[in-house]
Every structure is written in structure tokens, then in C-alpha cells.
PDB file of N, CA and C in Angstrom:
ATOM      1  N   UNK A   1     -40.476-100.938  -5.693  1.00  0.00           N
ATOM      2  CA  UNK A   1     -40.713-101.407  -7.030  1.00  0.00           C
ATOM      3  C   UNK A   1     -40.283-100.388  -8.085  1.00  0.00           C
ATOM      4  N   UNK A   2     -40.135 -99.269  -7.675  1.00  0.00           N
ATOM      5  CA  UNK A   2     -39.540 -97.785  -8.328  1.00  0.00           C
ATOM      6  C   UNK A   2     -38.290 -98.301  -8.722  1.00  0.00           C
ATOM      7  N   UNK A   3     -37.208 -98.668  -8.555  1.00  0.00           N
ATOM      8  CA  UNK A   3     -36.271 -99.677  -8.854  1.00  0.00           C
ATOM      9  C   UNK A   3     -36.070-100.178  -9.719  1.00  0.00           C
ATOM     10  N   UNK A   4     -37.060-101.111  -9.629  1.00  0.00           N
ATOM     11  CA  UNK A   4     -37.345-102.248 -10.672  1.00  0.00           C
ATOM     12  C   UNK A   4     -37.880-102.016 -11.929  1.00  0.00           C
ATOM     13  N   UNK A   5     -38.419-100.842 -11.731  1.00  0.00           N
ATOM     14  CA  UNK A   5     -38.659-100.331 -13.149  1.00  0.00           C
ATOM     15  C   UNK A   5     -37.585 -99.385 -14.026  1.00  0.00           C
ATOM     16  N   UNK A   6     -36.925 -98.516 -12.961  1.00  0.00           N
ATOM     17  CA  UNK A   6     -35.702 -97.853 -13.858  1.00  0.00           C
ATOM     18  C   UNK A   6     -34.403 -98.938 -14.285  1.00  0.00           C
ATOM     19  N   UNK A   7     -34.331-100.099 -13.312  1.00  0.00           N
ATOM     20  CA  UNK A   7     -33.316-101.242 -13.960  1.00  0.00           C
ATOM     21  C   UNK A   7     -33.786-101.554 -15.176  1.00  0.00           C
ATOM     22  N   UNK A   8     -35.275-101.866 -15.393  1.00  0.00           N
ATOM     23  CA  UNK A   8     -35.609-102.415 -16.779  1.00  0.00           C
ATOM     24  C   UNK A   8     -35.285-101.542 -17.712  1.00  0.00           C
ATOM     25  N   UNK A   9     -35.673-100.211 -17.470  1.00  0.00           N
ATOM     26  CA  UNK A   9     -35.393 -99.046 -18.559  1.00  0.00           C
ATOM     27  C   UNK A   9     -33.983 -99.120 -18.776  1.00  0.00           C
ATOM     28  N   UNK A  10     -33.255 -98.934 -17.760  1.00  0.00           N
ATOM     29  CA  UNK A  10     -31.875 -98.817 -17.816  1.00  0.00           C
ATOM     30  C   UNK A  10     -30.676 -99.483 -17.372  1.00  0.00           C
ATOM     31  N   UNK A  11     -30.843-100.986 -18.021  1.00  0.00           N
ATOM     32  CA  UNK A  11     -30.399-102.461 -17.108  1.00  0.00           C
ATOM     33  C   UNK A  11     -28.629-102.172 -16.826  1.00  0.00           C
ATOM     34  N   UNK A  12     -28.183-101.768 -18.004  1.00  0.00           N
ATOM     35  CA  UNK A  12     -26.962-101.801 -17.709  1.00  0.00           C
ATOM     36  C   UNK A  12     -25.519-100.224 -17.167  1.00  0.00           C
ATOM     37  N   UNK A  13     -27.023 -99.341 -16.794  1.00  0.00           N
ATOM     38  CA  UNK A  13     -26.419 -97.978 -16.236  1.00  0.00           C
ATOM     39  C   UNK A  13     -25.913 -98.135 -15.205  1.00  0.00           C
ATOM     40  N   UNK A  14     -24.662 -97.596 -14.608  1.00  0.00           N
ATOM     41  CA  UNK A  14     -24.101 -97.431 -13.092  1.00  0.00           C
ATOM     42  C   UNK A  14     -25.039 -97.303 -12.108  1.00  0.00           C
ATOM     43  N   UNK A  15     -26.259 -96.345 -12.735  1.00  0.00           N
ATOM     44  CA  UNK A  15     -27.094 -96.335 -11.803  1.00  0.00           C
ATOM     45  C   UNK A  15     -27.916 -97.098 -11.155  1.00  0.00           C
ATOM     46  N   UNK A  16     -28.535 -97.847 -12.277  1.00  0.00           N
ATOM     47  CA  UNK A  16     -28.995 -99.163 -12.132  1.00  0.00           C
ATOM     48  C   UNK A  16     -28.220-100.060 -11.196  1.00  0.00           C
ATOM     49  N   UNK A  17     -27.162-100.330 -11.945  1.00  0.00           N
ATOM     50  CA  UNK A  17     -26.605-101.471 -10.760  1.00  0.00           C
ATOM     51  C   UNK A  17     -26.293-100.603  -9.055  1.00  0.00           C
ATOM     52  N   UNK A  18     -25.915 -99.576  -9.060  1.00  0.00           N
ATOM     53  CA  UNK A  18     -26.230 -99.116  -7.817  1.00  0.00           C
ATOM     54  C   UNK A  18     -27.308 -99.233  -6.894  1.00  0.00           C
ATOM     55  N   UNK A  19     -28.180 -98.957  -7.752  1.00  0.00           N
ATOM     56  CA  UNK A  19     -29.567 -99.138  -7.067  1.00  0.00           C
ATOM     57  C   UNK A  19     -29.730 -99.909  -6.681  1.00  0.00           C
ATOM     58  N   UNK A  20     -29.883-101.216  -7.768  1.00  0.00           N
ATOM     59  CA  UNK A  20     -30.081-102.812  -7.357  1.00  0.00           C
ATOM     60  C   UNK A  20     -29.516-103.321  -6.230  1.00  0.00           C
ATOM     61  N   UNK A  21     -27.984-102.951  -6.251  1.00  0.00           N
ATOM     62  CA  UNK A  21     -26.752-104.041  -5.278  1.00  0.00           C
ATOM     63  C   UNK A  21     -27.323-102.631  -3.626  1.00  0.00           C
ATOM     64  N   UNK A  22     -27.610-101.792  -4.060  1.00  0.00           N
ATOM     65  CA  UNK A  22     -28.373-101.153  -2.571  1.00  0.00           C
ATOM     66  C   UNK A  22     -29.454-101.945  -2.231  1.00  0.00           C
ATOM     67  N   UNK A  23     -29.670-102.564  -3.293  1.00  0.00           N
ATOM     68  CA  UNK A  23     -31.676-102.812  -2.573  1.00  0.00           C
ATOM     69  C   UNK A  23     -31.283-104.227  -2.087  1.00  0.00           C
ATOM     70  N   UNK A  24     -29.856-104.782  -2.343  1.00  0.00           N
ATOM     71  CA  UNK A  24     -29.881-105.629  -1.604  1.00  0.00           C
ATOM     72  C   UNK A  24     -29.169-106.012  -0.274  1.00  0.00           C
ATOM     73  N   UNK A  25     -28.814-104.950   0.114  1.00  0.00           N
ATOM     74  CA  UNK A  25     -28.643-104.498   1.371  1.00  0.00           C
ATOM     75  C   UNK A  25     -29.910-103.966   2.286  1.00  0.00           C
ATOM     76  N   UNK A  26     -30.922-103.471   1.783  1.00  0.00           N
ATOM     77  CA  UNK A  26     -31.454-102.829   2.770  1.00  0.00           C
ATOM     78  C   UNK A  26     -32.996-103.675   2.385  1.00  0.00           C
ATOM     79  N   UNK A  27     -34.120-103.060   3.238  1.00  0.00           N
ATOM     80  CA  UNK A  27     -35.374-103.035   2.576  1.00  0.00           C
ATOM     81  C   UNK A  27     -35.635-104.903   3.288  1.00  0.00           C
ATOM     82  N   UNK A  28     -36.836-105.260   3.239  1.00  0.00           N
ATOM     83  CA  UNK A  28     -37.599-106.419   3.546  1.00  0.00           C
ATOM     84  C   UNK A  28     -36.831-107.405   2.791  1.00  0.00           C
ATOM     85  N   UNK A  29     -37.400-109.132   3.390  1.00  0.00           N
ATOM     86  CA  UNK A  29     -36.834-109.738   2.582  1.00  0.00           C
ATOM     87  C   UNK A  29     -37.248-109.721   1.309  1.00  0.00           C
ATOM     88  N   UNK A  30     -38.633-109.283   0.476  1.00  0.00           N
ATOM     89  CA  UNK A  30     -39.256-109.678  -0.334  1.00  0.00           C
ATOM     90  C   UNK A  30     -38.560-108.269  -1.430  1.00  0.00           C
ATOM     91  N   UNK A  31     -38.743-107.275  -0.977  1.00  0.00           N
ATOM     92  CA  UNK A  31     -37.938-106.222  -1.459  1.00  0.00           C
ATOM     93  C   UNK A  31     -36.207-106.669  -2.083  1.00  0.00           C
ATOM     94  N   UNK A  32     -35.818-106.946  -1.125  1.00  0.00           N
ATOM     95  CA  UNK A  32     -34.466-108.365  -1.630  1.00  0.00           C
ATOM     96  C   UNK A  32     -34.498-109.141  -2.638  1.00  0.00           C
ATOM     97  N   UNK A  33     -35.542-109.866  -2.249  1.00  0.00           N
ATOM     98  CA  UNK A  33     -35.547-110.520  -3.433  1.00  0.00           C
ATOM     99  C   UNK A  33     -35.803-110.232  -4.818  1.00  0.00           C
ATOM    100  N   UNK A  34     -36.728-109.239  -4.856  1.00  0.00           N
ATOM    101  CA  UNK A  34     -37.274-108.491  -6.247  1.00  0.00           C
ATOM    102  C   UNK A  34     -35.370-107.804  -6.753  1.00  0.00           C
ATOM    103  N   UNK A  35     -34.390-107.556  -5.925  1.00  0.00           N
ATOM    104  CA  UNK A  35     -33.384-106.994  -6.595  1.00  0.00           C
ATOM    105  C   UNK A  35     -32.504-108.050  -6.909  1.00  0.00           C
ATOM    106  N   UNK A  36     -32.397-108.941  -6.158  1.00  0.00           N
ATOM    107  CA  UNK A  36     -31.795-109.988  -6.291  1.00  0.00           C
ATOM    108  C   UNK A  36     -31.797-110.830  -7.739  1.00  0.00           C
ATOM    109  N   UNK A  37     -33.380-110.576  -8.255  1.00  0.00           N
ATOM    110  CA  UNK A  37     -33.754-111.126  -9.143  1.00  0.00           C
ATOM    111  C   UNK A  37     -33.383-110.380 -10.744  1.00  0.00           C
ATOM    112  N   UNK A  38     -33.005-109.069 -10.063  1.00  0.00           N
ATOM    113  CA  UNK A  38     -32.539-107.806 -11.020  1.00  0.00           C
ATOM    114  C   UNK A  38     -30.942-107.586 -11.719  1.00  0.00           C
ATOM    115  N   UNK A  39     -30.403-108.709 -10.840  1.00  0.00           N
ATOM    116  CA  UNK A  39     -28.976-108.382 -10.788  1.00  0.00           C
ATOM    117  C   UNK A  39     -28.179-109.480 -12.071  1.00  0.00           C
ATOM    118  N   UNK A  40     -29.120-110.596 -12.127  1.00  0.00           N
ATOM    119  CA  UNK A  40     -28.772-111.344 -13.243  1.00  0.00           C
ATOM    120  C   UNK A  40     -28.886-110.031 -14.982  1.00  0.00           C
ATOM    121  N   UNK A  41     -29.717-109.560 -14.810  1.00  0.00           N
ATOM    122  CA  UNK A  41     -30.094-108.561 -16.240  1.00  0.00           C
ATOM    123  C   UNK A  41     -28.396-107.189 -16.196  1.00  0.00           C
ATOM    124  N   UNK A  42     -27.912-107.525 -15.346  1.00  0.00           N
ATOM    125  CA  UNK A  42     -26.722-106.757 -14.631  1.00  0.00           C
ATOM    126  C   UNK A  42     -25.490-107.011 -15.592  1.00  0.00           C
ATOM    127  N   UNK A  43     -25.265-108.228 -15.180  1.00  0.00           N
ATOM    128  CA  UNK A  43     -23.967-109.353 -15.453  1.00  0.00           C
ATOM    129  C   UNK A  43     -22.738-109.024 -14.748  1.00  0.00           C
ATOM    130  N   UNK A  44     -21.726-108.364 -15.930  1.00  0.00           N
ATOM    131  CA  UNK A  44     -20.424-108.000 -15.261  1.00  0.00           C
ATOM    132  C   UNK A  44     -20.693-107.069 -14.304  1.00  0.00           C
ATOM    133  N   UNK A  45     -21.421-106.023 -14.577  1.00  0.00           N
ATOM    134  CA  UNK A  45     -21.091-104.816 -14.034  1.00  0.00           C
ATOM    135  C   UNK A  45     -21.924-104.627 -12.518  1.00  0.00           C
ATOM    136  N   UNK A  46     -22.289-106.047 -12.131  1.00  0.00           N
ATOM    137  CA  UNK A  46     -22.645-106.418 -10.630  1.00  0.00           C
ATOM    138  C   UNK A  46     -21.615-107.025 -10.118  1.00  0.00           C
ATOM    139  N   UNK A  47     -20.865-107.430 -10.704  1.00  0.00           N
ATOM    140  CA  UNK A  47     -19.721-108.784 -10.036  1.00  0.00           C
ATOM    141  C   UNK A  47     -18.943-108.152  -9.075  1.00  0.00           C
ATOM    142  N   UNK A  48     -18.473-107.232  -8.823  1.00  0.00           N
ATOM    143  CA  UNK A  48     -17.520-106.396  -8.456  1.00  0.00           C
ATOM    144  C   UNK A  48     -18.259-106.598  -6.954  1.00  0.00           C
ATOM    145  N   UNK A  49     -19.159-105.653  -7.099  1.00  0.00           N
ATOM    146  CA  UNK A  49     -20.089-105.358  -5.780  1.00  0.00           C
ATOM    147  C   UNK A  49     -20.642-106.738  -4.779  1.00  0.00           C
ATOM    148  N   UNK A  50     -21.070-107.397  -5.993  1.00  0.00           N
ATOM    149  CA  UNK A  50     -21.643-108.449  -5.405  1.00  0.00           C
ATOM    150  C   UNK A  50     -21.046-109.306  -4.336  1.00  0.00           C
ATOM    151  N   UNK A  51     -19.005-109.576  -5.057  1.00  0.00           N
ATOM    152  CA  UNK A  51     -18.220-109.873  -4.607  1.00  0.00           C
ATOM    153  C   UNK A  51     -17.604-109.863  -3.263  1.00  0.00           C
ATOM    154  N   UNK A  52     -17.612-108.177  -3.393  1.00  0.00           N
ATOM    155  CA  UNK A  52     -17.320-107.330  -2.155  1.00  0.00           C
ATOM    156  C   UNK A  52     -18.218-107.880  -0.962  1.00  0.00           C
ATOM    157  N   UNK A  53     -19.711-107.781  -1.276  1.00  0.00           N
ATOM    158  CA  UNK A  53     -20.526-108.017  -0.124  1.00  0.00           C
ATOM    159  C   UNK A  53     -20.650-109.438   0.255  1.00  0.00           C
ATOM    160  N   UNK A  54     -20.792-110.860  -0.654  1.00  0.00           N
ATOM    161  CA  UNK A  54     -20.263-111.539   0.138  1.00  0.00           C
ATOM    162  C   UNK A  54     -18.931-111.916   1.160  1.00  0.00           C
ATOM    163  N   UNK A  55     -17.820-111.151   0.479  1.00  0.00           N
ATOM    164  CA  UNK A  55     -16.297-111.455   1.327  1.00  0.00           C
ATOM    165  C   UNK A  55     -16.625-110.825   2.722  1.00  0.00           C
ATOM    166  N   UNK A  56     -17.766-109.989   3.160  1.00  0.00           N
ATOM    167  CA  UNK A  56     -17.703-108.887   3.861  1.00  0.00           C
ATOM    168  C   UNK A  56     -18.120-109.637   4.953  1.00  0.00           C
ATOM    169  N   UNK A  57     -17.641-110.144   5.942  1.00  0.00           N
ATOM    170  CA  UNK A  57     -18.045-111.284   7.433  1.00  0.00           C
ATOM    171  C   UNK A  57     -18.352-110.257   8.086  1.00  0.00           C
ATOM    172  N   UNK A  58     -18.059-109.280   8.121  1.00  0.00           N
ATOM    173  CA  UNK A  58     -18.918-108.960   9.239  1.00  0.00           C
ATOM    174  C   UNK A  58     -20.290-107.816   8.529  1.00  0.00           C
ATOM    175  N   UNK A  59     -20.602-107.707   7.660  1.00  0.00           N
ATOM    176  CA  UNK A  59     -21.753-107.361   6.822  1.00  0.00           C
ATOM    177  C   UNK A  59     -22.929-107.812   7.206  1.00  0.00           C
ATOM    178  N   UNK A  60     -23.682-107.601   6.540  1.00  0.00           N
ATOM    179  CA  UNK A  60     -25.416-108.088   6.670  1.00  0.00           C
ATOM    180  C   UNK A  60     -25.388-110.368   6.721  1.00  0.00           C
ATOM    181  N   UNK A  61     -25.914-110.410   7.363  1.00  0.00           N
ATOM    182  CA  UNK A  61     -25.746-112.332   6.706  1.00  0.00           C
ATOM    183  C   UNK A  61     -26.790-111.984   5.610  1.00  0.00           C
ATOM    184  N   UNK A  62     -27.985-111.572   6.007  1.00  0.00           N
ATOM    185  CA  UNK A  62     -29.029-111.225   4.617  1.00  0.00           C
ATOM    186  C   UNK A  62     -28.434-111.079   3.336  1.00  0.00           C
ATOM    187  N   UNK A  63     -27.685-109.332   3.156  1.00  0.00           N
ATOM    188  CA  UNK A  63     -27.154-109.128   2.255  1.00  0.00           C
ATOM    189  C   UNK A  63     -26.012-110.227   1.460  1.00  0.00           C
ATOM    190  N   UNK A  64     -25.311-110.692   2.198  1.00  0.00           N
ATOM    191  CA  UNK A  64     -24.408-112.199   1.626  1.00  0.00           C
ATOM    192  C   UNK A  64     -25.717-113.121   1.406  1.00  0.00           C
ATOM    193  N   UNK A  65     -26.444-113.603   1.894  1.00  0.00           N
ATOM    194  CA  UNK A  65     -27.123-114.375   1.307  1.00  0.00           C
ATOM    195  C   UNK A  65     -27.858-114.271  -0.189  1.00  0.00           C
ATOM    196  N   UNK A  66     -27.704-113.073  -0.291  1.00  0.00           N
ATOM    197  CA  UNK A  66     -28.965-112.716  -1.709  1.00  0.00           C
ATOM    198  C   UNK A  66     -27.407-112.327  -2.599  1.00  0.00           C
ATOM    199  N   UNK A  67     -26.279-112.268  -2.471  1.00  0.00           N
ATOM    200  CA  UNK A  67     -25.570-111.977  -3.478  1.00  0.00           C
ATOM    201  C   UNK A  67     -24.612-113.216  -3.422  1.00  0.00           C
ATOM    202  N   UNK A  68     -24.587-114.455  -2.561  1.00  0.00           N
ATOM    203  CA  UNK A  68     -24.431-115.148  -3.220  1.00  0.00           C
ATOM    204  C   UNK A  68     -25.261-115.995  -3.814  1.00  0.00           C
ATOM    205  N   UNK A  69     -26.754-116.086  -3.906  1.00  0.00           N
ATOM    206  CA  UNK A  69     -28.013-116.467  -4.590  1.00  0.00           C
ATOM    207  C   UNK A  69     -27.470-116.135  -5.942  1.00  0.00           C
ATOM    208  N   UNK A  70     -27.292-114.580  -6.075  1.00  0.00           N
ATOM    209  CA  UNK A  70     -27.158-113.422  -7.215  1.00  0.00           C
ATOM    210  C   UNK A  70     -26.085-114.140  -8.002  1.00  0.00           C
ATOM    211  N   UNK A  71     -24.881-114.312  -7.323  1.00  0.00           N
ATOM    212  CA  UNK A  71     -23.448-114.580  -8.387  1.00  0.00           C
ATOM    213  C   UNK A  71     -23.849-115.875  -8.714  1.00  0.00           C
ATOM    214  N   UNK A  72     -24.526-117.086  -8.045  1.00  0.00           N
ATOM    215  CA  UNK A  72     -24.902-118.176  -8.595  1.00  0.00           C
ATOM    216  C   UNK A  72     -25.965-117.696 -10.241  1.00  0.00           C
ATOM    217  N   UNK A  73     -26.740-116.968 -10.149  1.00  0.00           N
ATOM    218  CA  UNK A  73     -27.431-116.369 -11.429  1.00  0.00           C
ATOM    219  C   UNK A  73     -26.653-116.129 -12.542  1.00  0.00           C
ATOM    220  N   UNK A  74     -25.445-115.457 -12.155  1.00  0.00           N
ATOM    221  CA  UNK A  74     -24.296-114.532 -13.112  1.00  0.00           C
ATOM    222  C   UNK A  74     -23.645-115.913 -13.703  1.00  0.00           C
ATOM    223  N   UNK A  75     -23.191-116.695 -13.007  1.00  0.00           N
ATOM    224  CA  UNK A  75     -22.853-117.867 -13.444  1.00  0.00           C
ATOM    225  C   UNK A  75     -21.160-117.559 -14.172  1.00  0.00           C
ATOM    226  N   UNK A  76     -20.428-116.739 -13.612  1.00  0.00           N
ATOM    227  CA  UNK A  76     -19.178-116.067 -14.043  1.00  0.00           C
ATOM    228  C   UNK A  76     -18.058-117.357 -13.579  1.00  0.00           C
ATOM    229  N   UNK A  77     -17.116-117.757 -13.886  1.00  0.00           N
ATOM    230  CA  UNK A  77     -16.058-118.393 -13.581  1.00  0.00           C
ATOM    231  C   UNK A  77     -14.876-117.393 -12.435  1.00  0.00           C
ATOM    232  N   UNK A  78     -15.293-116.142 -12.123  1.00  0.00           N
ATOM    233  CA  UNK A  78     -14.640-115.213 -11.348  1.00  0.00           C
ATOM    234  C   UNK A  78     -15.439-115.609  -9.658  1.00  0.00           C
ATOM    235  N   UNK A  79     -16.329-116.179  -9.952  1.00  0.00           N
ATOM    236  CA  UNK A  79     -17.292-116.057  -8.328  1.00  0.00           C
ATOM    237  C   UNK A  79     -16.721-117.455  -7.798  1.00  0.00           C
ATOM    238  N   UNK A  80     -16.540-118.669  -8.583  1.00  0.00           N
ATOM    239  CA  UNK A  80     -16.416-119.778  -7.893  1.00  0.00           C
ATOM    240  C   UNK A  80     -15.226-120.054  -6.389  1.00  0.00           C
ATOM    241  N   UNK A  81     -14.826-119.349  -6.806  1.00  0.00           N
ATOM    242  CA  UNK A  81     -13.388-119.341  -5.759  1.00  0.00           C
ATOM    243  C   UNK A  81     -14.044-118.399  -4.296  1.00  0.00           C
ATOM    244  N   UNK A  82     -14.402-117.435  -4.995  1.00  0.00           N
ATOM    245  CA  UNK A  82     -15.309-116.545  -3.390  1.00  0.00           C
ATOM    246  C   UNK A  82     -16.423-117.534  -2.784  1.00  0.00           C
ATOM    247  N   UNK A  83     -17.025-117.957  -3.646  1.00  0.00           N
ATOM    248  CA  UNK A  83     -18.018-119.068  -3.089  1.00  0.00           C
ATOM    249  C   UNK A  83     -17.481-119.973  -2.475  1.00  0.00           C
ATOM    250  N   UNK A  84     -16.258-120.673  -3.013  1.00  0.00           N
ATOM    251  CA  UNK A  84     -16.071-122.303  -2.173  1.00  0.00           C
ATOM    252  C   UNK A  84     -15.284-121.357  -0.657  1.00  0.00           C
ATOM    253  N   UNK A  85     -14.592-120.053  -0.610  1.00  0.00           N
ATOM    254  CA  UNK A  85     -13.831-119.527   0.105  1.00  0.00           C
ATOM    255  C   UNK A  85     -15.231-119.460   1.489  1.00  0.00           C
ATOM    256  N   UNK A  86     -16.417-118.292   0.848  1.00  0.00           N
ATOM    257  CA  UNK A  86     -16.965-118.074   1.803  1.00  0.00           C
ATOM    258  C   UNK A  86     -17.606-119.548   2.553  1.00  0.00           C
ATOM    259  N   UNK A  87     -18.060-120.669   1.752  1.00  0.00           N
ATOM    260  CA  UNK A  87     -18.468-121.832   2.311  1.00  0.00           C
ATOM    261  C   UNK A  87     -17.509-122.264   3.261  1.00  0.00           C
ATOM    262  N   UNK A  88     -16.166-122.559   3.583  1.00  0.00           N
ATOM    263  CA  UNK A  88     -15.374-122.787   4.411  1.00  0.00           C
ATOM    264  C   UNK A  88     -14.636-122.193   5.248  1.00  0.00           C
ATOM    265  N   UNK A  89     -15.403-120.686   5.185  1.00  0.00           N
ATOM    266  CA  UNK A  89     -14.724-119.549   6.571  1.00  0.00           C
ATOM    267  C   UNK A  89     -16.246-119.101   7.345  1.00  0.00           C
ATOM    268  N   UNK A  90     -17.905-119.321   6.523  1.00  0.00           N
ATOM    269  CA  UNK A  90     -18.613-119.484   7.452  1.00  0.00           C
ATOM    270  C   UNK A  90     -19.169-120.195   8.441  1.00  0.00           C
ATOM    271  N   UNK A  91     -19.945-119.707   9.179  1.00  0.00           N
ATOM    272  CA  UNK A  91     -20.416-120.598  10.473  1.00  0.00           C
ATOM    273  C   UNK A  91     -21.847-121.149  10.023  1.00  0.00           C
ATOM    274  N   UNK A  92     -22.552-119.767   9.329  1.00  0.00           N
ATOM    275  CA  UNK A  92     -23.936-119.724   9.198  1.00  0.00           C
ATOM    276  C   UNK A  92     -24.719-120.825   8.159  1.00  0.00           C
ATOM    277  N   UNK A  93     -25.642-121.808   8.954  1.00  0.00           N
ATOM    278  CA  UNK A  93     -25.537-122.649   8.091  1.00  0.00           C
ATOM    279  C   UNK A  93     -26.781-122.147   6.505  1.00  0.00           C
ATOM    280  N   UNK A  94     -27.520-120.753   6.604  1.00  0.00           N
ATOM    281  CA  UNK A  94     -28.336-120.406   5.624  1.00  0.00           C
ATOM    282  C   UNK A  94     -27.182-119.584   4.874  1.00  0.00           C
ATOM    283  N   UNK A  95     -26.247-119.185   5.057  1.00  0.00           N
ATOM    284  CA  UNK A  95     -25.087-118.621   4.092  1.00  0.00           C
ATOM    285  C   UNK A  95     -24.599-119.827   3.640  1.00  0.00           C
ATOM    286  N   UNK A  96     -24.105-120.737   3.928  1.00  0.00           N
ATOM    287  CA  UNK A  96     -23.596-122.035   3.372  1.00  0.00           C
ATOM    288  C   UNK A  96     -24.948-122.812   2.047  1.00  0.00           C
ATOM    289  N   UNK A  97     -26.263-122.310   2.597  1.00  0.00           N
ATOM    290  CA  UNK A  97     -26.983-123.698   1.642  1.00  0.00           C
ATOM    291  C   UNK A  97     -26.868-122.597   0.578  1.00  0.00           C
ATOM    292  N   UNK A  98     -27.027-120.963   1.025  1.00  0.00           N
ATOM    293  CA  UNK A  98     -26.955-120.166  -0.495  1.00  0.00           C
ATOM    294  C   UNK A  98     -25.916-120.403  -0.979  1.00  0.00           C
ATOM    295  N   UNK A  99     -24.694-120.462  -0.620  1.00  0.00           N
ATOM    296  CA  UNK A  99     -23.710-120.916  -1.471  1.00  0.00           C
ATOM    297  C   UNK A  99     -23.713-122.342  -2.101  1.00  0.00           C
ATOM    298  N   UNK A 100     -23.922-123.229  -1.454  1.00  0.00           N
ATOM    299  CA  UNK A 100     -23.562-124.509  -2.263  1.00  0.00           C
ATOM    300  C   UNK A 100     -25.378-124.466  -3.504  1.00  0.00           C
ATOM    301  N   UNK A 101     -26.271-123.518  -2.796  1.00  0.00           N
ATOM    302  CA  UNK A 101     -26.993-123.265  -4.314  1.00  0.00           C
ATOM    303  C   UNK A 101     -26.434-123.092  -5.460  1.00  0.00           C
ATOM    304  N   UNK A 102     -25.800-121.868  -5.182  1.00  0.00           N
ATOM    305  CA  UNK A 102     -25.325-120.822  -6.377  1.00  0.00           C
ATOM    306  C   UNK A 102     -23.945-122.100  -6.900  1.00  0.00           C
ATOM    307  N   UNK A 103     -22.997-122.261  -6.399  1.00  0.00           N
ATOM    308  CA  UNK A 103     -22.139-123.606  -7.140  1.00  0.00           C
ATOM    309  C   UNK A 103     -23.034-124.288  -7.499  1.00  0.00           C
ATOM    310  N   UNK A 104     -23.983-125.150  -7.162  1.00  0.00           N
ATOM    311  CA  UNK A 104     -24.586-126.383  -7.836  1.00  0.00           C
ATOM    312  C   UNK A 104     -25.667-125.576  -9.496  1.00  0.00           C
ATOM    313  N   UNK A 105     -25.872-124.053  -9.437  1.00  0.00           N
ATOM    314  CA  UNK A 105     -26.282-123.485 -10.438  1.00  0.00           C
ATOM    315  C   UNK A 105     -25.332-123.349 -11.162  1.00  0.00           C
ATOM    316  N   UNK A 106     -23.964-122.960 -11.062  1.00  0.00           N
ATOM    317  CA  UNK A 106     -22.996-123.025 -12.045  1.00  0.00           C
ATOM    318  C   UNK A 106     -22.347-124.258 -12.456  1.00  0.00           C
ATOM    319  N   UNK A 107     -22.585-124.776 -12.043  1.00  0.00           N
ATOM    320  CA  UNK A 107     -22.370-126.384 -12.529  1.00  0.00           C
ATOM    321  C   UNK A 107     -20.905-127.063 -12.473  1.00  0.00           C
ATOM    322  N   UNK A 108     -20.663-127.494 -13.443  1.00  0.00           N
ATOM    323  CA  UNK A 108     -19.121-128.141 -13.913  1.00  0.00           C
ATOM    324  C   UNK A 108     -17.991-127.302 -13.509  1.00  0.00           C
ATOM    325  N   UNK A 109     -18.252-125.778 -14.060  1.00  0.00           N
ATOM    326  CA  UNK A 109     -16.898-124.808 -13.264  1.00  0.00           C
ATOM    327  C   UNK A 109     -16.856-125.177 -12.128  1.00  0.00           C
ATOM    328  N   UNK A 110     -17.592-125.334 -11.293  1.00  0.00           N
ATOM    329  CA  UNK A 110     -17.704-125.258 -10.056  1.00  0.00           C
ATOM    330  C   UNK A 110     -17.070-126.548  -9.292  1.00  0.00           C
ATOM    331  N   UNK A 111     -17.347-127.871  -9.904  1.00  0.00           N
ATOM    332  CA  UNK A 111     -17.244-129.097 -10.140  1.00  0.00           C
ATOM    333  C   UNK A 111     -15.996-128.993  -9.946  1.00  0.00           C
ATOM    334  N   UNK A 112     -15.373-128.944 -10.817  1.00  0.00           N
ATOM    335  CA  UNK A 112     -13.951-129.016 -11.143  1.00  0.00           C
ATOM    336  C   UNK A 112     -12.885-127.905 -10.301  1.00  0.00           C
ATOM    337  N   UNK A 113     -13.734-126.957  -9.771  1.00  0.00           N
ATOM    338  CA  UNK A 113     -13.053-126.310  -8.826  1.00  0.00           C
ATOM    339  C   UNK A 113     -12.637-126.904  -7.123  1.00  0.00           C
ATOM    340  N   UNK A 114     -13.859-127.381  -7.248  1.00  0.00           N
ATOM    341  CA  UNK A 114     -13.744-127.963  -6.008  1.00  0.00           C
ATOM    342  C   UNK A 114     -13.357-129.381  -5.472  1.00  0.00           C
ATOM    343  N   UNK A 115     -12.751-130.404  -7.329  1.00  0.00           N
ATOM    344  CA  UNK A 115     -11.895-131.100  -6.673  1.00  0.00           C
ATOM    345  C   UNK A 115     -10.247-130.463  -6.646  1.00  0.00           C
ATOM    346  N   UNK A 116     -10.007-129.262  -6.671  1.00  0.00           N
ATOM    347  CA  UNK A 116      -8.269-128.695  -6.260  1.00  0.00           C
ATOM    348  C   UNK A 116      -8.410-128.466  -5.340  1.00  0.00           C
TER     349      UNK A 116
END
């Protein structure tokens, strides 16, 4: 929760988002989630990372699950394409419902992406 309090102090420091996009790699699920929930107060300067760790197949499934939860939050027009990508190169069907979450949270971009 030490974390969660220097993100608030300091939402948009390198450090911060370091911290955060760590805590969602490691730590319990509930611990996860408390960063997960941190990463929207982030915006751009999570996207990068966030990115990275879903493309990452052979990574955590956890960690992909909570950052594509996360980029559904960010709601960026840069994530939709990693999302519909990772939905149709995974197996896992709890990586798939987080993804078609996070699209059905971004809405219409998303919509319209996925009739091309």
C-alpha cells in the first residue's frame, strides 16, 4: 500500500509509474489489483509498459491480464490494435475475457476497429 500512496503524491513521476507497472507484475492478486487501479491516474506515461507486458506470451498470464484490464482504463486509440492482436494469438480463455473487457470499455474505437 506504500505504493499507493507515493503514486498519489507523485502520479505522474517515472517513479511512480515504475512502481505501479512493477506491482503489476509481482505481489498477490489483490496487491494487483490496487496497482492496476493506479495506472489509469498514469495515462500516457503507462502505455509504453503496459503494452510491452501484454505482447509478452510468454510473461506472467496474471501480469497480461491486469494490463490489459489497465489499457482498457487508459482508453488510448494506440492499445486497440494490441488488444484485438493479443485476443487472436491467445489460448487463455481469462486473457481473452480481459481483453474483450478492456475493448468493450473503449467503445466505438474499438468498434470500428474490429470491423477491418
Amino acid at each position: 500500500m506504500a505504493v499507493s500512496a507515493f503514486n498519489e503524491f507523485l502520479p505522474n513521476s517515472a517513479a511512480a509509474t515504475g512502481a505501479t507497472i512493477a506491482g503489476l507484475c509481482t505481489g498477490d492478486f489483490h496487491d494487483r489489483w490496487d496497482q492496476a487501479r493506479q495506472v489509469a491516474h498514469l495515462g500516457e506515461a503507462a502505455l509504453a509498459d503496459l503494452l510491452a507486458i501484454l505482447k509478452d506470451e510468454d510473461g506472467d498470464w496474471e501480469a497480461r491480464w491486469f494490463a490489459a484490464r489497465a489499457l482498457g482504463e487508459l482508453n488510448h486509440p494506440q492499445v486497440v490494435p494490441a488488444l484485438i492482436a493479443t485476443f487472436a494469438a491467445t489460448t487463455d480463455d481469462d486473457l481473452r475475457q480481459a481483453v474483450a473487457a478492456a475493448l468493450t470499455q473503449i467503445g466505438p474505437p474499438a468498434i470500428a476497429a474490429l470491423g477491418t
